[in-house]
N, C-alpha and C. Protein backbone atom coordinates (compact mmCIF):
# COMPACT_ATOMS: atom_id res chain seq x y z
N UNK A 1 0.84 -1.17 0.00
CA UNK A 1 0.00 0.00 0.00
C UNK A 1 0.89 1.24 0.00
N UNK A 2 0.74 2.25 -0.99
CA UNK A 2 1.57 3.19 -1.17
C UNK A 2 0.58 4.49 0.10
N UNK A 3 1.71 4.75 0.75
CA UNK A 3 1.24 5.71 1.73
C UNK A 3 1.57 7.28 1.95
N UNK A 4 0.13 7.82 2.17
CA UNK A 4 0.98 9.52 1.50
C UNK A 4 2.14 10.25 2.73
N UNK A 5 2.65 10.75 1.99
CA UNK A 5 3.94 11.34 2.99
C UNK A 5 3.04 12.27 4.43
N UNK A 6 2.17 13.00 4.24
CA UNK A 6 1.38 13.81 4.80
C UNK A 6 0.48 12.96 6.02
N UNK A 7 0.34 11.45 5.68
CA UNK A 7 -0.46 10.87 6.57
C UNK A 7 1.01 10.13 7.63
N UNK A 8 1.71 9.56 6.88
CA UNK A 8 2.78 9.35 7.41
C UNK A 8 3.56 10.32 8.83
N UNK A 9 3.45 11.63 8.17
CA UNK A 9 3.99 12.61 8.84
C UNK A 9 3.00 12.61 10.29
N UNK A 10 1.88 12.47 10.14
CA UNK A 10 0.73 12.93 11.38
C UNK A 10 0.76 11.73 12.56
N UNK A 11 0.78 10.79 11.40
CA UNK A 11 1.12 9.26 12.32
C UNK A 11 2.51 9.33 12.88
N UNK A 12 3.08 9.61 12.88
CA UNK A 12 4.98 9.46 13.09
C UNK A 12 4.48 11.06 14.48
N UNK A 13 4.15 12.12 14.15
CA UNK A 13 3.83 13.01 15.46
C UNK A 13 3.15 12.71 16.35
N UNK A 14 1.91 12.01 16.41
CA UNK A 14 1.02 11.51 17.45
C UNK A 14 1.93 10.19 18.10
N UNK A 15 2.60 9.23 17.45
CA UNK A 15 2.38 7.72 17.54
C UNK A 15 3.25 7.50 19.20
N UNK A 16 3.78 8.75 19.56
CA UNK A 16 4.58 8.70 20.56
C UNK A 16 3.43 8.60 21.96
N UNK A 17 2.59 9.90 21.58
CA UNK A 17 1.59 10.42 22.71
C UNK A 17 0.38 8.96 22.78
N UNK A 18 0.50 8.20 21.46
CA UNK A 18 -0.73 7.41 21.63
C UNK A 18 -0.29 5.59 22.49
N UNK A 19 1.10 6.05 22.07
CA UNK A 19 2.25 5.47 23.03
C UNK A 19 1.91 5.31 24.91
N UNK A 20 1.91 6.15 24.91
CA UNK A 20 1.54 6.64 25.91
C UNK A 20 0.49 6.81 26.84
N UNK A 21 -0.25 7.01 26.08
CA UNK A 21 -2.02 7.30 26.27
C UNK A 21 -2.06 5.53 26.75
N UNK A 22 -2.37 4.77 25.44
CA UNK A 22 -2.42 3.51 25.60
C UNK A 22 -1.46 2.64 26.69
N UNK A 23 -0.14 3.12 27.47
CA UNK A 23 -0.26 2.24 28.44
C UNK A 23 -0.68 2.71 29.86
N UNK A 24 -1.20 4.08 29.81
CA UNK A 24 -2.28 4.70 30.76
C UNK A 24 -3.17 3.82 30.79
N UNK A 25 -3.81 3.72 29.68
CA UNK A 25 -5.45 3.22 29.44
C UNK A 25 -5.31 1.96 30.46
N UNK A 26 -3.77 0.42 29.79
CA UNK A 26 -3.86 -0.39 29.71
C UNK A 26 -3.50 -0.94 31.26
N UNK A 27 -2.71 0.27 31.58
CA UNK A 27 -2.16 -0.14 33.42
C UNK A 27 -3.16 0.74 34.36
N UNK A 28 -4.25 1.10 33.81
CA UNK A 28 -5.93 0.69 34.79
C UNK A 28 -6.93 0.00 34.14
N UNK A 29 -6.89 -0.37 33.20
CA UNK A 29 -7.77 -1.22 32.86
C UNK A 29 -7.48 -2.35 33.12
N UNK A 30 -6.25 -3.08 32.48
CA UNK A 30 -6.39 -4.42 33.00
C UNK A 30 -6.23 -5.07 34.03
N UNK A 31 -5.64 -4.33 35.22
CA UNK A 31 -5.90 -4.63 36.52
C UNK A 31 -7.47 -5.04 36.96
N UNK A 32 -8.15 -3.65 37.06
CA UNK A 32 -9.50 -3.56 37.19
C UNK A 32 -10.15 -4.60 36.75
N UNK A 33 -9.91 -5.31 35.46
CA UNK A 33 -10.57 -6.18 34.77
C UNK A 33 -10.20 -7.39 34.88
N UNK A 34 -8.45 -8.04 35.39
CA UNK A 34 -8.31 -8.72 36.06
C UNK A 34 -9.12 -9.37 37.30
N UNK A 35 -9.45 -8.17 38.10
CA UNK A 35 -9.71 -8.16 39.56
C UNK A 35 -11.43 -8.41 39.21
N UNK A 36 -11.68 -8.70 38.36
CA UNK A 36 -13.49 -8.74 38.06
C UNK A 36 -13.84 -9.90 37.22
N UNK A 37 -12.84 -10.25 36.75
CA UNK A 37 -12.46 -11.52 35.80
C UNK A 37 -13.52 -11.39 34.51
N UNK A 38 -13.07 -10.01 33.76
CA UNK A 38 -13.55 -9.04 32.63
C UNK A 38 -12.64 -9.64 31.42
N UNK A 39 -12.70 -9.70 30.15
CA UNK A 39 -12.26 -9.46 28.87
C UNK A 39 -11.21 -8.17 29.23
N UNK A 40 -10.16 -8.46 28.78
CA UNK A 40 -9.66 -7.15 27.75
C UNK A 40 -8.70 -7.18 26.94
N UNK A 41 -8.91 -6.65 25.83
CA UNK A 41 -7.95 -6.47 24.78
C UNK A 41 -7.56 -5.15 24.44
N UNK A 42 -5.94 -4.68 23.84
CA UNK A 42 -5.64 -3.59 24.06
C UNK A 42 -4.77 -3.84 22.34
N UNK A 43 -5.09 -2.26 21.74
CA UNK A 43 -4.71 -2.83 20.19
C UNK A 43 -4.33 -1.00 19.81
N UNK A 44 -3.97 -0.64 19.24
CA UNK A 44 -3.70 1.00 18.65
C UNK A 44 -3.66 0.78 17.14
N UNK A 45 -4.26 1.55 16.49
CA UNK A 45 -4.13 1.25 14.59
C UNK A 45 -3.30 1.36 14.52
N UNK A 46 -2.82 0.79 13.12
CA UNK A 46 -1.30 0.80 12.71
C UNK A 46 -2.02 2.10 10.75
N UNK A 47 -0.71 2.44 10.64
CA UNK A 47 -0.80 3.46 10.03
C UNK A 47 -1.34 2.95 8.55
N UNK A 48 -0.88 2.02 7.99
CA UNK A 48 -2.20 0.87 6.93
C UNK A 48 -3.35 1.09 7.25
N UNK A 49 -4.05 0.70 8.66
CA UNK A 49 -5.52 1.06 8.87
C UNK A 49 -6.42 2.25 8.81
N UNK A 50 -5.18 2.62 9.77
CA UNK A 50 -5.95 4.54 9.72
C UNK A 50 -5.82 4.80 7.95
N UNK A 51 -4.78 4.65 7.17
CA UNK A 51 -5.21 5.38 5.47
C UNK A 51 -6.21 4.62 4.81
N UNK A 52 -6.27 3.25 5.25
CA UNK A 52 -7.58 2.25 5.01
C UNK A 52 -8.80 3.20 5.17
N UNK A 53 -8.62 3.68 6.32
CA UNK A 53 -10.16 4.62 6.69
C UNK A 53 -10.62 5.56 5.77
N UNK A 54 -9.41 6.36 5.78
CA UNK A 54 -9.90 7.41 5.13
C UNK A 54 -9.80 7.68 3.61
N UNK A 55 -9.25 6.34 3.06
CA UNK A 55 -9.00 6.16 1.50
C UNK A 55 -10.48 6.00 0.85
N UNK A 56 -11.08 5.33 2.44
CA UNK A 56 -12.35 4.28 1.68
C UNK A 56 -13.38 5.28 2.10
N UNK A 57 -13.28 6.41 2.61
CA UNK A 57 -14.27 7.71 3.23
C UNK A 57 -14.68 7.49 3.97
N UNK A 58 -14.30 6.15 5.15
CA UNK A 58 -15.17 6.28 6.55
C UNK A 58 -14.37 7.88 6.94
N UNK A 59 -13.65 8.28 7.10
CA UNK A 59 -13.42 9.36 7.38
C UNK A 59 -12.49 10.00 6.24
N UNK A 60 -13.12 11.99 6.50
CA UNK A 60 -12.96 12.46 5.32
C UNK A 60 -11.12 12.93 5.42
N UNK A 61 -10.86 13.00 6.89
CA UNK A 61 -8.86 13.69 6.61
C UNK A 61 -8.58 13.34 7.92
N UNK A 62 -7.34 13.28 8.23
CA UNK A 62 -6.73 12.94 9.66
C UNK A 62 -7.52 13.83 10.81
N UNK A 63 -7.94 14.86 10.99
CA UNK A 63 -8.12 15.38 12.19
C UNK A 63 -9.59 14.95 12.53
N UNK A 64 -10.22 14.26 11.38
CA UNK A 64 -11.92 13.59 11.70
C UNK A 64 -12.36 12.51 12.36
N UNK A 65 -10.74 11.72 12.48
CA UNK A 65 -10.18 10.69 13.14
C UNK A 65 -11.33 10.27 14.66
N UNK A 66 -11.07 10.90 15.57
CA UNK A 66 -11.65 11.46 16.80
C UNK A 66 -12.82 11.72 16.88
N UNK A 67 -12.98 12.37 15.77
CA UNK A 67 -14.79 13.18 15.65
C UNK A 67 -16.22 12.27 15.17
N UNK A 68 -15.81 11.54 14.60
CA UNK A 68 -16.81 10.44 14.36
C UNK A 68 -17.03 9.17 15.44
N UNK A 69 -18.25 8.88 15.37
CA UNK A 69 -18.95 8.22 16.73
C UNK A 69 -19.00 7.14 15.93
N UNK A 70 -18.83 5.99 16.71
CA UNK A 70 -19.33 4.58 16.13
C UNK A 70 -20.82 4.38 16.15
C-alpha cells in the first residue's frame, strides 16, 4: 500500500503520545478487569488502517479521526 507522505507525517507526530495514552489506558484497565475476571484487549491502529479509513471515506482527513462516533 503506497502511503501519503502527509499521513505518514501525522502518524509518526502523534504515535509517541498514543504510546503513551495507551499504556495509561492499559495499566488501569487491565488490573480492574483482572480483579473482576472481565475481557480485555488492548490494540492501537497501525498506520495501513488509519489510510484504510480514510481512502475508503469512513473518514474524510486525519483530524476527523476522533470526531466520528461509532
Amino acid at each position: 500500500m503506497i502511503l501519503p507522505p502527509n499521513l505518514k507525517a501525522c502518524h509518526n507526530s502523534t504515535r509517541k503520545y498514543v504510546e503513551i495514552i495507551a499504556g495509561k489506558v492499559k495499566g488501569t484497565l487491565l488490573p480492574y478487569c483482572e480483579q473482576r475476571g472481565f475481557a480485555f484487549a488492548s490494540r492501537t491502529k497501525t498506520l495501513e488502517s488509519i489510510a484504510e479509513k480514510i481512502e475508503t471515506g469512513r473518514y474524510p482527513r486525519w483530524s476527523a479521526l476522533d470526531l466520528k462516533q461509532a
